[in-house]
N, C-alpha and C. Protein backbone atom coordinates (compact mmCIF):
# COMPACT_ATOMS: atom_id res chain seq x y z
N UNK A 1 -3.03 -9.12 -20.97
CA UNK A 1 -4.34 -9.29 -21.58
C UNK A 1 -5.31 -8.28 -20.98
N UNK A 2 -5.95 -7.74 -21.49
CA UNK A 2 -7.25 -6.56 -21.23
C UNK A 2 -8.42 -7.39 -21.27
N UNK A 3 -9.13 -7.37 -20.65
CA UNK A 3 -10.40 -7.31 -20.36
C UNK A 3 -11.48 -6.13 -20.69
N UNK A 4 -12.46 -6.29 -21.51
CA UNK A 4 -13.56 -5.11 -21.81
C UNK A 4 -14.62 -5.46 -20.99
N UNK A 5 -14.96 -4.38 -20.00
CA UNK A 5 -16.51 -4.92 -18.91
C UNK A 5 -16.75 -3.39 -19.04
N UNK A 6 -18.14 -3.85 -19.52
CA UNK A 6 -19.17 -2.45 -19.56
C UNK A 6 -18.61 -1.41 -20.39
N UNK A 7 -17.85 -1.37 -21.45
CA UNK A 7 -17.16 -0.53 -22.32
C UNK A 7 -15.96 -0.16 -21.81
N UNK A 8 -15.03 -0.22 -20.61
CA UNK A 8 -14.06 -0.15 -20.03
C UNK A 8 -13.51 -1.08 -20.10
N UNK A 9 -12.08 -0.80 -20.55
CA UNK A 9 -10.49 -2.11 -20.55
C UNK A 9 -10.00 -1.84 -19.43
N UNK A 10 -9.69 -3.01 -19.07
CA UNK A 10 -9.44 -3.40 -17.74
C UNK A 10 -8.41 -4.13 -18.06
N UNK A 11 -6.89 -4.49 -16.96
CA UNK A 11 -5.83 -5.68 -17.26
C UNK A 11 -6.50 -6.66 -16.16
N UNK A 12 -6.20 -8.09 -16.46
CA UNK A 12 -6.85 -9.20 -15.35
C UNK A 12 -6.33 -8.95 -14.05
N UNK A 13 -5.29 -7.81 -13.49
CA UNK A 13 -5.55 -7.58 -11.83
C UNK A 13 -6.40 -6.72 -11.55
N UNK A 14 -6.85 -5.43 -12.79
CA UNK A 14 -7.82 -4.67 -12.32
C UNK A 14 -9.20 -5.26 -12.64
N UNK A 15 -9.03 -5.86 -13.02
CA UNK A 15 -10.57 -6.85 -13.05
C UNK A 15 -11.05 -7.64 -12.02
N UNK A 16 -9.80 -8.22 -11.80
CA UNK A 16 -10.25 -9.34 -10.80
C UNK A 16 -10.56 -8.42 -9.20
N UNK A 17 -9.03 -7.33 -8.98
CA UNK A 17 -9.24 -6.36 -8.28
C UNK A 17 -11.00 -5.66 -7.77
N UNK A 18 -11.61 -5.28 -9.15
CA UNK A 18 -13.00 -5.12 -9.29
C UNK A 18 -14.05 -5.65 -9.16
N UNK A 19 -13.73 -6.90 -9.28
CA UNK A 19 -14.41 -7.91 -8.79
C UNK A 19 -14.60 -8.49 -7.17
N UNK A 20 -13.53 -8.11 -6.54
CA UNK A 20 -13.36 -8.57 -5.26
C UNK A 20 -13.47 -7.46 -4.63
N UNK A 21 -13.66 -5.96 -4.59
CA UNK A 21 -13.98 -5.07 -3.71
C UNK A 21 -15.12 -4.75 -3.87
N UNK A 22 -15.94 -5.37 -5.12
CA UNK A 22 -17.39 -4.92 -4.98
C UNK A 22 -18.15 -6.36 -4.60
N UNK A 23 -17.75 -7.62 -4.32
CA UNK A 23 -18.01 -8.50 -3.46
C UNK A 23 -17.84 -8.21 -1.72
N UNK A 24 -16.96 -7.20 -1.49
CA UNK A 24 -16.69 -7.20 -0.59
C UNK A 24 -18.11 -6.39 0.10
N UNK A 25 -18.08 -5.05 -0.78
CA UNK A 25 -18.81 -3.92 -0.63
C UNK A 25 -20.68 -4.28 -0.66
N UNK A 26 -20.97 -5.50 -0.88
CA UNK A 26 -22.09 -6.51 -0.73
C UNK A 26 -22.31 -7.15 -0.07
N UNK A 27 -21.35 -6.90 1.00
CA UNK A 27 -21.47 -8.42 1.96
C UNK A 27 -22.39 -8.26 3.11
N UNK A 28 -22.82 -6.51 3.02
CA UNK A 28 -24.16 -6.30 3.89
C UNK A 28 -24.97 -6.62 3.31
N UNK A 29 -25.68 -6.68 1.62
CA UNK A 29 -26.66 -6.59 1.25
C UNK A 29 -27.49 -7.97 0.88
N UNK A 30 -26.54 -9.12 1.06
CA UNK A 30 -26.79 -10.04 0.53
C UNK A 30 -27.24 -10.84 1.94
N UNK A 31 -28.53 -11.82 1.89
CA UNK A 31 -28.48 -13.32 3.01
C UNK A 31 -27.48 -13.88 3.14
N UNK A 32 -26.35 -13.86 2.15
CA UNK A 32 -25.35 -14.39 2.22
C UNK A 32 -24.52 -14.34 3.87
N UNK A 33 -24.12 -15.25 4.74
CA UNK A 33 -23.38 -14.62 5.70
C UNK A 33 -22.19 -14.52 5.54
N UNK A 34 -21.77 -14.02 6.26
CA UNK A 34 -20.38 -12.78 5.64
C UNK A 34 -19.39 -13.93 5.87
N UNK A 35 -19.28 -14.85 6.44
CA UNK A 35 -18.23 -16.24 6.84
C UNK A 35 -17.90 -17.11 5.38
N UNK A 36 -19.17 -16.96 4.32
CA UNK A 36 -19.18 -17.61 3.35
C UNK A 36 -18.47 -16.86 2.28
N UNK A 37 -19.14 -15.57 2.24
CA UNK A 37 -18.36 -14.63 1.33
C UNK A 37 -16.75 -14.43 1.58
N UNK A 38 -16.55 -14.56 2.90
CA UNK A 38 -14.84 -14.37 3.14
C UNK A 38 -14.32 -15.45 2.36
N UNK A 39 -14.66 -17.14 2.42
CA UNK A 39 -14.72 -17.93 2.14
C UNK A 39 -14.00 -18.31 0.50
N UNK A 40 -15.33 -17.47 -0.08
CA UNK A 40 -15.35 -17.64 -1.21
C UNK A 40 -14.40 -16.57 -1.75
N UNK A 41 -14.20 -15.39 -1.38
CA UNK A 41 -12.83 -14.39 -1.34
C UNK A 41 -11.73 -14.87 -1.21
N UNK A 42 -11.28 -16.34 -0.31
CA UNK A 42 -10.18 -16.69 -0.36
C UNK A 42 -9.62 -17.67 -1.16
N UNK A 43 -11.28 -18.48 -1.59
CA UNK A 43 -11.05 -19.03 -3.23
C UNK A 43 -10.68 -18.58 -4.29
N UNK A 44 -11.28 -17.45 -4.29
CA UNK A 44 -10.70 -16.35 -5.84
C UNK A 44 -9.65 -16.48 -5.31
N UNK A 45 -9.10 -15.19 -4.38
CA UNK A 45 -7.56 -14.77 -4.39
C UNK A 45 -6.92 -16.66 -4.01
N UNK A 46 -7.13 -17.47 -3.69
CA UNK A 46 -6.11 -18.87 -4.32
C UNK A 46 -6.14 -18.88 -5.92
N UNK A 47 -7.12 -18.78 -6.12
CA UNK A 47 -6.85 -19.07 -8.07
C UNK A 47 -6.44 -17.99 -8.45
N UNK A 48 -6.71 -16.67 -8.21
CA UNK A 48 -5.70 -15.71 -8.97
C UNK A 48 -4.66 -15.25 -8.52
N UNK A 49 -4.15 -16.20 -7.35
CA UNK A 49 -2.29 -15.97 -6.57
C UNK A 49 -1.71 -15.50 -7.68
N UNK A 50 -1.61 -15.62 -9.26
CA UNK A 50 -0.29 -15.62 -10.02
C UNK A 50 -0.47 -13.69 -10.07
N UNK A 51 -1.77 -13.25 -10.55
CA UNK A 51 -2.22 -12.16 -10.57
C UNK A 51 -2.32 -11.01 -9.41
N UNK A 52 -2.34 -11.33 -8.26
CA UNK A 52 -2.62 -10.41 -7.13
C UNK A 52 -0.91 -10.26 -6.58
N UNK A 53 -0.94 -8.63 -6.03
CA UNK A 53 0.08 -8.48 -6.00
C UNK A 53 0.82 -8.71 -4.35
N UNK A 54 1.87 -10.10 -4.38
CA UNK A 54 2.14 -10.54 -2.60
C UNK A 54 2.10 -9.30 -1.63
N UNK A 55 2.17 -8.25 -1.70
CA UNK A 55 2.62 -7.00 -0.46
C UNK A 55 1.05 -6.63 -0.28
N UNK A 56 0.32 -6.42 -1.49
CA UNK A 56 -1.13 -6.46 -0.78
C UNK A 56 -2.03 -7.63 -0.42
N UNK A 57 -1.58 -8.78 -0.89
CA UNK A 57 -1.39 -9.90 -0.56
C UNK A 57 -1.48 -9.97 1.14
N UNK A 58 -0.17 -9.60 1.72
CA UNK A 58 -0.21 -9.88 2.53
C UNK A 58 -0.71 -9.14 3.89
N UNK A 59 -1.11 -7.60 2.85
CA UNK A 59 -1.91 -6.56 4.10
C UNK A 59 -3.29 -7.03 4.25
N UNK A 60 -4.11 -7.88 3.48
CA UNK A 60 -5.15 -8.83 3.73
C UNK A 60 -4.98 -9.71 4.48
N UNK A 61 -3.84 -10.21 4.83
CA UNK A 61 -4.25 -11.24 5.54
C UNK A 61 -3.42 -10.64 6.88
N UNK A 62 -2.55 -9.76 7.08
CA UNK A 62 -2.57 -9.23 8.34
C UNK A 62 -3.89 -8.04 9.08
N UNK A 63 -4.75 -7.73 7.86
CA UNK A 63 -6.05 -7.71 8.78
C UNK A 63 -7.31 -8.40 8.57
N UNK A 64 -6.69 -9.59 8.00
CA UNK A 64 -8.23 -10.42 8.50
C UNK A 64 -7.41 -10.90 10.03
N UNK A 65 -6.20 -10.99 10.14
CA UNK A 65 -5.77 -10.98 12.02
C UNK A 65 -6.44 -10.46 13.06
């Protein structure tokens, strides 16, 4: 399935992908503290486990180590 954001097709890992490195790339700019945003980063990537790919999967979580 494609996704259209902002006139660009996207497949739902490069979306979601897009979605989560420019959350990431905010996590100075926002009051938000950065404990919550990780937080909420590990909510997405639980609901889109079927979509994200396990080997980068798992280089995330050997450096949030």
């Amino acid at each position: 399935m494609m996704i259209n954001y902002q006139g660009e097709d996207f497949t739902e890992t490069e979306f979601y992908g897009r979605e989560t490195l420019e959350a990431i790339q905010l996590t100075n700019k926002f009051p938000t503290p950065k404990k919550v945003l990780i937080e909420m980063l590990e909510e997405m990537i639980h609901e889109q486990l079927n979509l994200i790919d396990k080997e980068e999967l798992n280089h995330y979580i050997h450096a949030k180590k």
